[in-house]
C-alpha atoms as a PDB file:
ATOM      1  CA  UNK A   1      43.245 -12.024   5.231  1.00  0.00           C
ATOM      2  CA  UNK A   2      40.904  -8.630   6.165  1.00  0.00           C
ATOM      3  CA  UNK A   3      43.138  -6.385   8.729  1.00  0.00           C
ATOM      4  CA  UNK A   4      42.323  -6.738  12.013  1.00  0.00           C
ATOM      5  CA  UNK A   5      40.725  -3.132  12.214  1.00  0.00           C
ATOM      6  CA  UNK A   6      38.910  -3.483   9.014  1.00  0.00           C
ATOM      7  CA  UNK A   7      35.263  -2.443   9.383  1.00  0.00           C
ATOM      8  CA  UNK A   8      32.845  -4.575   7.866  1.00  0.00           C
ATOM      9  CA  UNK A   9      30.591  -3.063   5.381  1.00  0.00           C
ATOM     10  CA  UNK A  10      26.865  -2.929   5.450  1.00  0.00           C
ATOM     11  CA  UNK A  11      25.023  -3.139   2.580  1.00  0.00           C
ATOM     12  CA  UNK A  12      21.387  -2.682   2.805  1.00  0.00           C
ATOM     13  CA  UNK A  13      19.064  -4.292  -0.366  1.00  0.00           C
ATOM     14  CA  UNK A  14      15.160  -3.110   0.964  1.00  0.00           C
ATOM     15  CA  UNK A  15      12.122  -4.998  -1.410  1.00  0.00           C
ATOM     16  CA  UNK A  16      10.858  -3.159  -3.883  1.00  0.00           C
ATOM     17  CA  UNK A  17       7.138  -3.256  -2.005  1.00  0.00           C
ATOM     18  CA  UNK A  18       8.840  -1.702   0.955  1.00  0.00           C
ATOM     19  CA  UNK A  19      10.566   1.653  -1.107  1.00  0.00           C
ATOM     20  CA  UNK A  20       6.895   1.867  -2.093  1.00  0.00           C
ATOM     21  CA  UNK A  21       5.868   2.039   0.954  1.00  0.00           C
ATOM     22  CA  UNK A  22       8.756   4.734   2.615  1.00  0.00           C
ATOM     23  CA  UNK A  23       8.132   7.415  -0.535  1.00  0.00           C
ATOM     24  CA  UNK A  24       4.963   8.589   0.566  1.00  0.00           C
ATOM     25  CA  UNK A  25       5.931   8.869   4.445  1.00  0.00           C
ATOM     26  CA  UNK A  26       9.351  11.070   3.316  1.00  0.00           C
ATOM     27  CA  UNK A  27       6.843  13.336   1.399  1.00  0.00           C
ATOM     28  CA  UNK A  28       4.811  13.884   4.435  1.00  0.00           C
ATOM     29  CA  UNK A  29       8.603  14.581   6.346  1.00  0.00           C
ATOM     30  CA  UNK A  30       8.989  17.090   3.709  1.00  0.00           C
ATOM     31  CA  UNK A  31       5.425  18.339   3.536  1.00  0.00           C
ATOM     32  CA  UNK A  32       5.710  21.844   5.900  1.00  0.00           C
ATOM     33  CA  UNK A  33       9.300  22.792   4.754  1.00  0.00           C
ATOM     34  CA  UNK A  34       7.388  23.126   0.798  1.00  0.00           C
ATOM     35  CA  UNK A  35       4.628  24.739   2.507  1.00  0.00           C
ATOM     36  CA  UNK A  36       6.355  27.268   4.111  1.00  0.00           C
ATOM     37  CA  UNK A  37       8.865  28.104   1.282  1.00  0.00           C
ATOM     38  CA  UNK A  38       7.540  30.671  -1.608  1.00  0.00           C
ATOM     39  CA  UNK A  39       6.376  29.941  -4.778  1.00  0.00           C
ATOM     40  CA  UNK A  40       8.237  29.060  -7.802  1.00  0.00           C
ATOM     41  CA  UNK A  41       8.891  32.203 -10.019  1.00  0.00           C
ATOM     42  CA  UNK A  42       6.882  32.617 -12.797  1.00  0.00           C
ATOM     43  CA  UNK A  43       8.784  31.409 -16.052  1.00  0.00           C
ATOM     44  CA  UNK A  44       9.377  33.780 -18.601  1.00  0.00           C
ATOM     45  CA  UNK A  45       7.543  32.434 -21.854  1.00  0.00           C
ATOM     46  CA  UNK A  46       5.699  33.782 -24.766  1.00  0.00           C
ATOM     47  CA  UNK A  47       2.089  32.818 -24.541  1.00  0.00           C
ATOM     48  CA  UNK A  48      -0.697  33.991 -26.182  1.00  0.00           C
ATOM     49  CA  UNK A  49      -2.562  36.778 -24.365  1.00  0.00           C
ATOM     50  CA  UNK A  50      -5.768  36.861 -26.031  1.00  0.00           C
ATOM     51  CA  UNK A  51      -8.747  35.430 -24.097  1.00  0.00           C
ATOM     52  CA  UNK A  52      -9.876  34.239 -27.152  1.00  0.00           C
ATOM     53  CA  UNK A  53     -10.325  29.831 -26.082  1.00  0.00           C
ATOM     54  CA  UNK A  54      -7.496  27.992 -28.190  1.00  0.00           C
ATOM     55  CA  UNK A  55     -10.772  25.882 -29.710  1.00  0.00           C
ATOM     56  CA  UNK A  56     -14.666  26.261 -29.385  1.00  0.00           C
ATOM     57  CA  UNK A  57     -14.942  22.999 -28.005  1.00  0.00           C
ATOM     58  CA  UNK A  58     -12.329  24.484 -24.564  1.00  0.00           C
ATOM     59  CA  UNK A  59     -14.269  26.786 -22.385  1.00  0.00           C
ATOM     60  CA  UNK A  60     -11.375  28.838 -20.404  1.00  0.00           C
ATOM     61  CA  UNK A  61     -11.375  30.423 -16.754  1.00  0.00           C
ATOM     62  CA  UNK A  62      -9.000  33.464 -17.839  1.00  0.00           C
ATOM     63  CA  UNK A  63     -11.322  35.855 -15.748  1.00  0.00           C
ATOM     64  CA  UNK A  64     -10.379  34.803 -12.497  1.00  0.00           C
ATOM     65  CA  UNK A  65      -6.797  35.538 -13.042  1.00  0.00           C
ATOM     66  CA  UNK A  66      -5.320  38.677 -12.584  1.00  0.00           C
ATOM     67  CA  UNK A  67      -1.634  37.592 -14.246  1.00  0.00           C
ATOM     68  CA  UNK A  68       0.390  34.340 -14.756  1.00  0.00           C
ATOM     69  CA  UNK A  69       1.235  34.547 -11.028  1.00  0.00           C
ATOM     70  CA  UNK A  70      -2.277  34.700  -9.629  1.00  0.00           C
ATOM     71  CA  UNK A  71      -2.601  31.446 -11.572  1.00  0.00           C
ATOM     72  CA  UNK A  72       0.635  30.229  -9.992  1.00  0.00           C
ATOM     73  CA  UNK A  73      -0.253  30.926  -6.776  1.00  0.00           C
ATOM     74  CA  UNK A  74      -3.713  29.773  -7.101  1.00  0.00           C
ATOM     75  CA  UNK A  75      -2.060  26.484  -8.021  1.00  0.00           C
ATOM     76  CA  UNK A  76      -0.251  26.262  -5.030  1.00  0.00           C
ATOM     77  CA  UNK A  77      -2.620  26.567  -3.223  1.00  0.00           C
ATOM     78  CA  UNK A  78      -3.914  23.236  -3.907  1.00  0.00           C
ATOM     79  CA  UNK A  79      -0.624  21.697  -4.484  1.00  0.00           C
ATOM     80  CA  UNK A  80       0.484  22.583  -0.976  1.00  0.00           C
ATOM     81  CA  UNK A  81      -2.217  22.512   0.798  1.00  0.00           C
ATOM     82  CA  UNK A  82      -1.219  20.311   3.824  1.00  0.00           C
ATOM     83  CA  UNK A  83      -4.479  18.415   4.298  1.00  0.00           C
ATOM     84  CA  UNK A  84      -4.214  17.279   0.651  1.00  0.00           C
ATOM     85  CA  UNK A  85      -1.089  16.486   0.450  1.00  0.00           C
ATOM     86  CA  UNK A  86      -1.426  14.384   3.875  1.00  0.00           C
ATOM     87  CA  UNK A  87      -4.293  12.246   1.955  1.00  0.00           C
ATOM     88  CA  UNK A  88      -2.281  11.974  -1.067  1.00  0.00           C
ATOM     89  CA  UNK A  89       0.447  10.740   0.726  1.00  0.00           C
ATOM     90  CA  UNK A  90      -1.597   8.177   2.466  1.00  0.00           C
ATOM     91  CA  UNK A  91      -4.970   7.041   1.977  1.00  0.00           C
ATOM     92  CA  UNK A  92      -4.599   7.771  -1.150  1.00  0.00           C
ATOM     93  CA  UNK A  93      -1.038   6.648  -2.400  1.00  0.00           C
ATOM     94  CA  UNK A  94      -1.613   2.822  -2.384  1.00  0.00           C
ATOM     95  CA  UNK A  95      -5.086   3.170  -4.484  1.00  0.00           C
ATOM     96  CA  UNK A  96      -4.101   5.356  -6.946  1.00  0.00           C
ATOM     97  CA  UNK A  97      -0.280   3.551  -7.070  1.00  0.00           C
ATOM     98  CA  UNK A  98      -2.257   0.449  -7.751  1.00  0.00           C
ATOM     99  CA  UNK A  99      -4.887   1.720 -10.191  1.00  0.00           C
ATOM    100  CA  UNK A 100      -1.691   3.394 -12.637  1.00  0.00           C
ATOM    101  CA  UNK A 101       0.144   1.072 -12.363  1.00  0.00           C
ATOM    102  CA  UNK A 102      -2.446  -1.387 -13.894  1.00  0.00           C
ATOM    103  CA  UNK A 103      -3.129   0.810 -16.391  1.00  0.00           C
ATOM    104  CA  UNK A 104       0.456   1.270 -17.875  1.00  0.00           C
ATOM    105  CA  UNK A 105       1.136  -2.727 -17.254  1.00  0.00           C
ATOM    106  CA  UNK A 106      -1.498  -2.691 -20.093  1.00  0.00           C
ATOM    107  CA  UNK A 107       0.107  -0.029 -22.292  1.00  0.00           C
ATOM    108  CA  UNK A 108       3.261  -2.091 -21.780  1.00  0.00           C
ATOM    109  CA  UNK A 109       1.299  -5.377 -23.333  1.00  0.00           C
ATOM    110  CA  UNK A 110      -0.487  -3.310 -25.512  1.00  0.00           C
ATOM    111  CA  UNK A 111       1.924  -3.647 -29.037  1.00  0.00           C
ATOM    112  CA  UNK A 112      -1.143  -2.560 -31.503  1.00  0.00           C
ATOM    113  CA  UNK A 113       0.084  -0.366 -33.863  1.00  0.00           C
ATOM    114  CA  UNK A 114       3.668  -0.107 -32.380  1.00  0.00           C
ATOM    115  CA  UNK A 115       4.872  -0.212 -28.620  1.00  0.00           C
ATOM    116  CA  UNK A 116       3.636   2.457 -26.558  1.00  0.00           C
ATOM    117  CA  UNK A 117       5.865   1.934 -23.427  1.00  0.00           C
ATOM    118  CA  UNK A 118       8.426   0.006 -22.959  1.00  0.00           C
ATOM    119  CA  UNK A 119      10.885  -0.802 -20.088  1.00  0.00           C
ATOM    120  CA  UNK A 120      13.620   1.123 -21.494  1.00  0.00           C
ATOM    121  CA  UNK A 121      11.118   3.944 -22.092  1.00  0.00           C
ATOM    122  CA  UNK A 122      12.534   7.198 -20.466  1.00  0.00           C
ATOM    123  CA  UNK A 123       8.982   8.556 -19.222  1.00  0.00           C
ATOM    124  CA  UNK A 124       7.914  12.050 -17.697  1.00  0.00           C
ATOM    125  CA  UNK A 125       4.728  12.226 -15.867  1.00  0.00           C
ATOM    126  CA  UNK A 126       3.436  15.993 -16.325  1.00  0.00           C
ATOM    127  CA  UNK A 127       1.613  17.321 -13.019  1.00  0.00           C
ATOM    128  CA  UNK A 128       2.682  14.600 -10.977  1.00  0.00           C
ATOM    129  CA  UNK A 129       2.202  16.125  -7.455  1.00  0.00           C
ATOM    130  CA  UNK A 130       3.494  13.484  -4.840  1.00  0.00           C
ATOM    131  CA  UNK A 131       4.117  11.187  -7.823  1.00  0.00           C
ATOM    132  CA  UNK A 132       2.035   8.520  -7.574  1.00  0.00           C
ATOM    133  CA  UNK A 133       2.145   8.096 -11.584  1.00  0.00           C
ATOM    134  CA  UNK A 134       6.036   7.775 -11.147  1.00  0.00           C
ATOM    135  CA  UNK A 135       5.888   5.211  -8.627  1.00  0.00           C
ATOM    136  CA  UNK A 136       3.910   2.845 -10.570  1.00  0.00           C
ATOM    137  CA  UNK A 137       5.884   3.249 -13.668  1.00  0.00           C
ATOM    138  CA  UNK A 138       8.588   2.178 -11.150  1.00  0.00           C
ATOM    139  CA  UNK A 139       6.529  -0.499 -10.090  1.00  0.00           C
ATOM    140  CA  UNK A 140       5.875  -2.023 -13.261  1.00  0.00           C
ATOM    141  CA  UNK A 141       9.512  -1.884 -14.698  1.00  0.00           C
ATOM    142  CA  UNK A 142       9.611   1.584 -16.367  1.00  0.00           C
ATOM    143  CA  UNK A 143      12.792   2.704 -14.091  1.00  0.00           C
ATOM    144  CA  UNK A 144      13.448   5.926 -15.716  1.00  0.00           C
ATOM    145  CA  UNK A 145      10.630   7.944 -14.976  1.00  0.00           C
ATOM    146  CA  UNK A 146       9.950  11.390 -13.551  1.00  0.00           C
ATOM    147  CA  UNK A 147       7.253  13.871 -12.738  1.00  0.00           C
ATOM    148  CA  UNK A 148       7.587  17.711 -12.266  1.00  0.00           C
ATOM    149  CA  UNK A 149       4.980  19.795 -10.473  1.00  0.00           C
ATOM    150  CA  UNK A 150       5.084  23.751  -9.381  1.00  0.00           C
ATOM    151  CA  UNK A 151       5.826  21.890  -6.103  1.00  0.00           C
ATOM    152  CA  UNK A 152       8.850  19.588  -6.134  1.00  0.00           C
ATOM    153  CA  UNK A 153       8.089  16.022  -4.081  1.00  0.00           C
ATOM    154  CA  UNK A 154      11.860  14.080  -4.160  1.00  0.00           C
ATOM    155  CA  UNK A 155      12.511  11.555  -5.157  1.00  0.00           C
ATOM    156  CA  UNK A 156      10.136  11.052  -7.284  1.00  0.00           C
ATOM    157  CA  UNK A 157       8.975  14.616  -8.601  1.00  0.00           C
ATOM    158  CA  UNK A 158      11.161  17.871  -9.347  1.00  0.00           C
ATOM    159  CA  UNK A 159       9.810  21.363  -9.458  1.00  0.00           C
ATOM    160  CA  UNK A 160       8.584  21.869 -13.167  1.00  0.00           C
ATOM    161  CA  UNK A 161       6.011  24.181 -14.595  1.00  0.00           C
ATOM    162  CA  UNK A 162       3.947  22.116 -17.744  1.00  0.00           C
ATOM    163  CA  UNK A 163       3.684  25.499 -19.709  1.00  0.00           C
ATOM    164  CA  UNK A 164       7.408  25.508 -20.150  1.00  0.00           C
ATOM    165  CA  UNK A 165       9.184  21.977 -19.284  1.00  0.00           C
ATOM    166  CA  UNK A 166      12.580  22.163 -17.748  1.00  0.00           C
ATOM    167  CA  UNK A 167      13.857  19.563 -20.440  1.00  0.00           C
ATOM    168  CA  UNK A 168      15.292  19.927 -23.621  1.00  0.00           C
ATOM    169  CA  UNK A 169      13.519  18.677 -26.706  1.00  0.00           C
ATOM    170  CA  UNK A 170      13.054  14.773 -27.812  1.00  0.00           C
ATOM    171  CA  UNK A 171      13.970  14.062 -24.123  1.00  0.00           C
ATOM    172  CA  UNK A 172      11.174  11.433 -23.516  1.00  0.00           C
ATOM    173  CA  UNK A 173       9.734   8.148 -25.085  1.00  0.00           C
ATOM    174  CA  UNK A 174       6.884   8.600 -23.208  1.00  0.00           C
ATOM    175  CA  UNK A 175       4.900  11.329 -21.360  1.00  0.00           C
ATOM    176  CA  UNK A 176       1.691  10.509 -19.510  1.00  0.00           C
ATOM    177  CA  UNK A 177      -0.965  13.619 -17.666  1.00  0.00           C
ATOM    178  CA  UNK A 178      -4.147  13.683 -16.009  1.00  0.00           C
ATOM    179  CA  UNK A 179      -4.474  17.600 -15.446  1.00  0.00           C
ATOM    180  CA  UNK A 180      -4.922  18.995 -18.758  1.00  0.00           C
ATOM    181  CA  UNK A 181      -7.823  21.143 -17.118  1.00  0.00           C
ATOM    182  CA  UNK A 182      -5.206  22.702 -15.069  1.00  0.00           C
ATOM    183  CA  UNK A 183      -3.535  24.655 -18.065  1.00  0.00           C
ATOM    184  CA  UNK A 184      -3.921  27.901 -18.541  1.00  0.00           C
ATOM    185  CA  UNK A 185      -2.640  27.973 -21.851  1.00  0.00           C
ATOM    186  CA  UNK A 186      -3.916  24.609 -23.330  1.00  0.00           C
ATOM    187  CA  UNK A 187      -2.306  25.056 -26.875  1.00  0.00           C
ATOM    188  CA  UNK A 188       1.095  25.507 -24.670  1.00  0.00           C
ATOM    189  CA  UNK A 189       0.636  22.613 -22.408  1.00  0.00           C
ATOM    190  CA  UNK A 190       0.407  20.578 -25.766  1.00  0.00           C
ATOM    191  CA  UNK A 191       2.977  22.106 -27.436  1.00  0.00           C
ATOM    192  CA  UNK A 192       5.683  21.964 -24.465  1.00  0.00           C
ATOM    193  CA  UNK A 193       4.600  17.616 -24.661  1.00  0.00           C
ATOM    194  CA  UNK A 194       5.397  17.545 -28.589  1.00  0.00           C
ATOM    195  CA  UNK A 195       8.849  19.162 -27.768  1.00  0.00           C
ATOM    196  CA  UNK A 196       9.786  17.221 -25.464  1.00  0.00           C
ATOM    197  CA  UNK A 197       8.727  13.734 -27.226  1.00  0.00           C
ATOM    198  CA  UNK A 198      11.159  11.850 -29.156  1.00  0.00           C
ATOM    199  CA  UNK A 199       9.978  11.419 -32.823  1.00  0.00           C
ATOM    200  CA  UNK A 200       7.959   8.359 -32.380  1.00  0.00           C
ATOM    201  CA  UNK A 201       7.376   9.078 -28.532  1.00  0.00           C
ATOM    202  CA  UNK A 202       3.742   8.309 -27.171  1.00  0.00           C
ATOM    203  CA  UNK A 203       1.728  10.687 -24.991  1.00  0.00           C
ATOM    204  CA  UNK A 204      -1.386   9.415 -22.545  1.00  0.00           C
ATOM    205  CA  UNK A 205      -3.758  11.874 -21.568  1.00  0.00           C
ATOM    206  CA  UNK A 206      -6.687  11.279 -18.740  1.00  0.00           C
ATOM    207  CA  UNK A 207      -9.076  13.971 -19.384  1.00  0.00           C
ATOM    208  CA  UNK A 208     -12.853  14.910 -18.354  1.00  0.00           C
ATOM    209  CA  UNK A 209     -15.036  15.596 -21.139  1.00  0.00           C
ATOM    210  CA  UNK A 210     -18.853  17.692 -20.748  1.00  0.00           C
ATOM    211  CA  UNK A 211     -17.477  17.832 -17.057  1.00  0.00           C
ATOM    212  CA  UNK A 212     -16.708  21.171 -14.992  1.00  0.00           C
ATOM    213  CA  UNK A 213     -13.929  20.484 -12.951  1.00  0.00           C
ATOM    214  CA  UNK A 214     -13.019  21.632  -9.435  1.00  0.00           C
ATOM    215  CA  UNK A 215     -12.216  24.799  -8.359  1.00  0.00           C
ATOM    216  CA  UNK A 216      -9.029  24.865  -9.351  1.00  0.00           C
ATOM    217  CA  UNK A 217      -9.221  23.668 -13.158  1.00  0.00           C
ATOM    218  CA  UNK A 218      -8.275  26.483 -15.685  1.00  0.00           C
ATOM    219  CA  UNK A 219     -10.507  25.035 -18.608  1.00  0.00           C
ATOM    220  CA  UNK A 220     -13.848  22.679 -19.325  1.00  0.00           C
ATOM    221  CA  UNK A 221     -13.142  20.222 -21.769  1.00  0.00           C
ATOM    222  CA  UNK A 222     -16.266  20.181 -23.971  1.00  0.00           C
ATOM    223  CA  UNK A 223     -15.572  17.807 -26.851  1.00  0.00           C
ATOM    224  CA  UNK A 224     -12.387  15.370 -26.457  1.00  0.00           C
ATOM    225  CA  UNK A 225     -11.806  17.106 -30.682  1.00  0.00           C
ATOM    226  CA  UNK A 226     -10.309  20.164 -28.558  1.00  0.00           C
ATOM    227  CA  UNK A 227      -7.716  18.370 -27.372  1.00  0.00           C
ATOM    228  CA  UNK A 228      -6.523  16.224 -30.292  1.00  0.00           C
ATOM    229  CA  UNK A 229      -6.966  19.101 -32.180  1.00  0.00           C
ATOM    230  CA  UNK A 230      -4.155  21.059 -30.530  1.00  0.00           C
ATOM    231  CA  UNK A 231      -2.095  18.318 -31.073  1.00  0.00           C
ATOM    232  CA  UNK A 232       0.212  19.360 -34.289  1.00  0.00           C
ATOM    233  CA  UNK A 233       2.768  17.114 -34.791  1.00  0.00           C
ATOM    234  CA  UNK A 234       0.805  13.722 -33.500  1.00  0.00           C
ATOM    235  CA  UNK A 235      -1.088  11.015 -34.652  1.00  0.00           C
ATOM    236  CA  UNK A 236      -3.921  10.053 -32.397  1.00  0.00           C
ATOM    237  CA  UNK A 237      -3.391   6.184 -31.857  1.00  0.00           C
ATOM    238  CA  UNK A 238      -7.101   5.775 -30.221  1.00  0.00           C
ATOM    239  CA  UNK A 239      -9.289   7.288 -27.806  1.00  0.00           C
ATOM    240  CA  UNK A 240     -11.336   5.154 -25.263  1.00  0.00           C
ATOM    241  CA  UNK A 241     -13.527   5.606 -22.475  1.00  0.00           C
ATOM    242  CA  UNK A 242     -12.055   5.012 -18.994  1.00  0.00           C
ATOM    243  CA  UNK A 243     -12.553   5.513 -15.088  1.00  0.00           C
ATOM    244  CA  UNK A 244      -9.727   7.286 -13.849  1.00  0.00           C
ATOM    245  CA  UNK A 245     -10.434   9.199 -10.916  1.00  0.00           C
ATOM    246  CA  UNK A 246     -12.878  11.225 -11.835  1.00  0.00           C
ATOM    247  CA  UNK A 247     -11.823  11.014 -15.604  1.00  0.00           C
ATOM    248  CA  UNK A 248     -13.704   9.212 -18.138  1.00  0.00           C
ATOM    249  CA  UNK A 249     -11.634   9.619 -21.091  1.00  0.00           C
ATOM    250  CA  UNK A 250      -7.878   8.178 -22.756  1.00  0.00           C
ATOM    251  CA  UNK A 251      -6.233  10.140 -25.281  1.00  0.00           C
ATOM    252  CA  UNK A 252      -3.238   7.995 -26.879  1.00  0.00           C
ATOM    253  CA  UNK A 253      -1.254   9.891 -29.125  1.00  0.00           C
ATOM    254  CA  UNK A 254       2.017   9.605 -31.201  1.00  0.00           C
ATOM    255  CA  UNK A 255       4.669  12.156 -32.429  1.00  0.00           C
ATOM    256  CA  UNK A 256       5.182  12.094 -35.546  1.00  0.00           C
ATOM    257  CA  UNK A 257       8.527  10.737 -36.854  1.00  0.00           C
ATOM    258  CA  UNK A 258       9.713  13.317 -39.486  1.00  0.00           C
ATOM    259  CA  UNK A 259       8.007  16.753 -39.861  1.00  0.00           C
ATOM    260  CA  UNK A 260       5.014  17.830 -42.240  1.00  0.00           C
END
């Protein structure tokens, strides 16, 4: 028999729906203390300083930076800028929640060519912000997934910079982005997804093509060839047309399993 004094132990199980529901509302809790803090430090990386476009077919925004930090904090601005990140959080979350996660239930049913996500898949979504991306991976059964943005957003996203991931290489099976038109460096935001594939790993890109983007986008994307083409150790699986938020094209892609 239990000892009189014994305490009995609660154990708490909450639905699935319900976590869903509680991330965004402890982002908003944590919203002013990441808008008060300072940036992240710039990370120390070689990139190329030329303002010579990676590709003709990438129209770059150079000129309105002073240095790598102006671009950081120019960033920031929009990642933690409270009114944003109080939309994001909530009229947003449930919409854009619902629209990934039908889109990687079909990259999980999608075995043409080879899987391209799987359950076991260890996945990193790159620019994640509140992690919306994460939380439908979540939803639809990928449980080890991830995002990083210059802004950290627990649980679900850790501070990361996408021109020099915090992760070793051949970490991921599977690396998903929509803000390629935030890079700076374009040839490095590709380059830092390659390393950190596994050999065989599949990377999703949402991009804009003949679009300007918003204020805050580092690049025009004039012909989808600029991006594939910076991609050096991939094969592209297909590209399709799509309506993502403002983004009308997928880039699927696949790391090569030996080198050239």
């Amino acid at each position: 028999m239990p000892a009189a004094d014994a305490k009995p132990r609660l154990h708490l199980h909450l639905p699935r729906p319900l976590l869903l529901l509680l991330i965004p509302f402890l982002s908003l809790l944590l919203l002013y203390s990441y808008s008060s803090s300072p940036p992240p430090p710039p990370v120390a990386f070689a990139v190329p300083l030329s303002p010579t476009p990676p590709s003709p077919h990438i129209r770059m925004r150079r000129a309105g930076f002073r240095s790598y930090e102006d671009y950081l904090r120019h960033q920031l601005n929009k990642t933690l800028d409270p009114r944003l990140r109080r939309v994001w959080a909530t009229r947003d979350w449930h919409r854009k929640v619902d629209a990934f996660a039908r889109a990687f239930a079909a990259l999980l049913r999608d075995d043409g060519g080879g899987k391209l996500l799987s359950n076991a898949s260890r996945a990193l979504c790159v620019g994640a912000r509140l992690g919306q991306e994460v939380a439908a991976l979540r939803l639809v059964g990928v449980r080890d997934a991830v995002g990083i943005d210059l802004a950290p957003a627990p649980p679900l996203v850790i501070r990361g910079d996408f021109h020099a991931q915090p992760f070793a290489n051949d970490t991921f099976d599977f690396e998903f982005s929509n803000v390629f038109d935030h890079a700076l460096y374009p040839g490095r935001f590709v380059a830092e997804i390659e390393r950190t594939l596994r050999p065989g790993g599949v990377a999703v890109l949402h991009v804009a093509v003949h679009r300007r983007g918003d204020k805050y986008s580092a690049n025009d994307l004039l012909d989808v060839h600029g991006l594939v083409g910076l991609f050096r150790r991939s094969d592209v699986v297909r590209i399709s047309k799509v309506d993502a938020f403002g983004l009308d094209t997928e880039v699927i892609l696949r790391k090569k399993r030996s080198s050239p």
